[in-house]
C-alpha atoms as a PDB file:
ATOM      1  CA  UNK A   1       0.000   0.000   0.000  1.00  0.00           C
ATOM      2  CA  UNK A   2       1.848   3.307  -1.010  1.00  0.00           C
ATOM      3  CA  UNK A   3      -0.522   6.637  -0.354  1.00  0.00           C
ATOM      4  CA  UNK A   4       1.248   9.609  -0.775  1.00  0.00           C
ATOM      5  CA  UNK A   5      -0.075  12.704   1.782  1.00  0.00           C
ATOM      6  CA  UNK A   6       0.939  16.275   2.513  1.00  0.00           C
ATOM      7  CA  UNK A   7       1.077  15.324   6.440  1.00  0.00           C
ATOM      8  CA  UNK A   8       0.625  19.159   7.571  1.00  0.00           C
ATOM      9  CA  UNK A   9       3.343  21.990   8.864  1.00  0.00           C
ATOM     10  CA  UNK A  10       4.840  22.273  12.141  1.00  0.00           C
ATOM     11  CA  UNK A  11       7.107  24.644  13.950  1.00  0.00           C
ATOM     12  CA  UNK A  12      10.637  24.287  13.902  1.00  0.00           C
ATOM     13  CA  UNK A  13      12.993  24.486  17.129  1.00  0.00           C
ATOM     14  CA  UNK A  14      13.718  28.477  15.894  1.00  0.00           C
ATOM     15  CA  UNK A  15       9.918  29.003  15.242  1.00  0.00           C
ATOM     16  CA  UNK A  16      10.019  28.964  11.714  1.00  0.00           C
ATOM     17  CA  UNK A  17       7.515  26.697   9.483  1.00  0.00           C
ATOM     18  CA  UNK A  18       7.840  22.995   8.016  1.00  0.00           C
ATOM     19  CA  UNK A  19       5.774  21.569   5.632  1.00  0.00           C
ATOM     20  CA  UNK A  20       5.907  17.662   6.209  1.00  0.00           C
ATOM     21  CA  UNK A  21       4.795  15.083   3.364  1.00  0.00           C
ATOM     22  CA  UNK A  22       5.832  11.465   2.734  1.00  0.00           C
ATOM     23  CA  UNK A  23       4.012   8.059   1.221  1.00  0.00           C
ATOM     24  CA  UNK A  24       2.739   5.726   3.991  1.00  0.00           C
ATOM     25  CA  UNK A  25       4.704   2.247   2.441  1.00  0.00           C
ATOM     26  CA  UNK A  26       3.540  -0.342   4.896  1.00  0.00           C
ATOM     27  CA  UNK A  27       0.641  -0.898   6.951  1.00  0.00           C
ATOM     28  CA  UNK A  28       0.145  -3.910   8.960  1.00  0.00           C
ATOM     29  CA  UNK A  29      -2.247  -3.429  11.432  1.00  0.00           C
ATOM     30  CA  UNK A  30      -2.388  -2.907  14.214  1.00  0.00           C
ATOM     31  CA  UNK A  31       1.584  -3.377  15.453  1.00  0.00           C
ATOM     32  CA  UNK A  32       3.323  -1.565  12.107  1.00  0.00           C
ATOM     33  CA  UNK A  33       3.841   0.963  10.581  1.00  0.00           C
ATOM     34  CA  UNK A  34       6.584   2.390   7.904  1.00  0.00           C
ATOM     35  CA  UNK A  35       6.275   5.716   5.861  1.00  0.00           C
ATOM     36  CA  UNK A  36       8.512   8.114   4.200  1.00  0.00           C
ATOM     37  CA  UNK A  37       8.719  11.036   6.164  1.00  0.00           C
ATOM     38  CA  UNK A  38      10.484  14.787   5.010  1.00  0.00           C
ATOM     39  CA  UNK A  39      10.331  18.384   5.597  1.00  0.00           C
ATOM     40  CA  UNK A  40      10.995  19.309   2.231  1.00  0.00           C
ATOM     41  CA  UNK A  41       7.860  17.525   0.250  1.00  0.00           C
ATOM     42  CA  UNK A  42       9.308  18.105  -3.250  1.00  0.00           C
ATOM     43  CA  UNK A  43      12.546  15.846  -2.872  1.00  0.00           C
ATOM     44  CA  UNK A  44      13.349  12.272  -2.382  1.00  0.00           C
ATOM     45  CA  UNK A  45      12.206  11.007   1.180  1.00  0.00           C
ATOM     46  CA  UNK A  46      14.665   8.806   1.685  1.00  0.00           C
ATOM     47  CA  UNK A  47      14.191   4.917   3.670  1.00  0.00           C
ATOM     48  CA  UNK A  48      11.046   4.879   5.420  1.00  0.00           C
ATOM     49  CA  UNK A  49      10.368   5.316   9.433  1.00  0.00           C
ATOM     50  CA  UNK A  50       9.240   2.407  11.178  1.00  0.00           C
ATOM     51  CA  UNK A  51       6.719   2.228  13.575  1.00  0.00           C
ATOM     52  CA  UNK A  52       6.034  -0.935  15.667  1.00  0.00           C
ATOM     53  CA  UNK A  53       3.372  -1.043  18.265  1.00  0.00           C
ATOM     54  CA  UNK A  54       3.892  -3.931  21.151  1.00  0.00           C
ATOM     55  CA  UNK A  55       1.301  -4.398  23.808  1.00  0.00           C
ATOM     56  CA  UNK A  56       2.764  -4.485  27.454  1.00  0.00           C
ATOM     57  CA  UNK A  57       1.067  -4.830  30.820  1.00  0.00           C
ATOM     58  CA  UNK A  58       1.137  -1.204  31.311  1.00  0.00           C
ATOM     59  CA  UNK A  59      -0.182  -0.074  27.621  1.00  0.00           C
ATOM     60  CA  UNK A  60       1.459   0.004  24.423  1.00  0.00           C
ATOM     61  CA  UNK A  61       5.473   0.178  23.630  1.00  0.00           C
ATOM     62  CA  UNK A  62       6.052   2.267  19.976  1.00  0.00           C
ATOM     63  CA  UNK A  63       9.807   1.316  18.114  1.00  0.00           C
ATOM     64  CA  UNK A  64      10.660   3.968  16.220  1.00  0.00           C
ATOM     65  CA  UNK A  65      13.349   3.168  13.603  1.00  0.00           C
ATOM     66  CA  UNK A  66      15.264   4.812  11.112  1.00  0.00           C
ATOM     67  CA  UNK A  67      18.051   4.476   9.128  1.00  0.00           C
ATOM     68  CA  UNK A  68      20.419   7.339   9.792  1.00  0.00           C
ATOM     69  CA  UNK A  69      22.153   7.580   6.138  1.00  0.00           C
ATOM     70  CA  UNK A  70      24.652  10.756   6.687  1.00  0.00           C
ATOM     71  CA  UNK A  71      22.993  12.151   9.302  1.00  0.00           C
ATOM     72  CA  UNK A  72      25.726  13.571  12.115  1.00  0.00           C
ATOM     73  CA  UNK A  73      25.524  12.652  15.769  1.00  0.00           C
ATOM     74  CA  UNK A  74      23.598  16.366  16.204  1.00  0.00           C
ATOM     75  CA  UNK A  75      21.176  15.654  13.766  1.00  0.00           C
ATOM     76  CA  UNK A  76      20.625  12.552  15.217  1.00  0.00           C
ATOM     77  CA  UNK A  77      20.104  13.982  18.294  1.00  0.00           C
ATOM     78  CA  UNK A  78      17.749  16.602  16.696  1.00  0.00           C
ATOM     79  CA  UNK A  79      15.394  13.318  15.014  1.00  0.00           C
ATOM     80  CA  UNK A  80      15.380  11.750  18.552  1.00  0.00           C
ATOM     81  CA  UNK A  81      13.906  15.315  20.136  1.00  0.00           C
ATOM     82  CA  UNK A  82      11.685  15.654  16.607  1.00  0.00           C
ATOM     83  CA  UNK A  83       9.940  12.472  17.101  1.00  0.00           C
ATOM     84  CA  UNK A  84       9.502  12.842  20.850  1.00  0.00           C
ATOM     85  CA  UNK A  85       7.586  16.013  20.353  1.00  0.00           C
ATOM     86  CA  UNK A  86       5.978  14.016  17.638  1.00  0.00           C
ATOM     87  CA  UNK A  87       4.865  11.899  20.100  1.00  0.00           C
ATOM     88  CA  UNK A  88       3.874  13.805  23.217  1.00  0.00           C
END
């Protein structure tokens, strides 16, 4: 299943404005997830994030995964504090 979306625009860390958009590659419901995922919607996206969803005694455990081509430690820093906002 490939659908591609214009996922909506967030603020960045300075304030300023990011369009997201990406293809949702993989769903297999209800524990997975994986989807292309940018902040510039016109260029290649790149591997897809994965999403896995676990069920635990005390709710649900999400796996977020991502390959982190040439990304520096900082930016992988910056993804980790992206998704977490993501999240929250």
């Amino acid at each position: 299943m490939t659908v591609r979306t214009t996922m909506g625009t967030g603020r960045s860390s300075t304030g300023g404005r990011i369009q997201w958009g990406g293809e949702y590659v993989e769903v297999d419901r209800p524990s997975h997830l994986a989807m292309t995922l940018t902040d510039q919607p016109d260029a290649y996206a790149g591997l897809p994030v994965l999403f896995d969803l676990e069920e635990t005694a005390d709710g649900t455990r999400l796996t977020i995964s991502q390959d982190r081509s040439d990304f520096s430690d900082e930016q992988v820093e910056a993804t980790i504090e992206g998704y977490h906002s993501f999240i929250d």
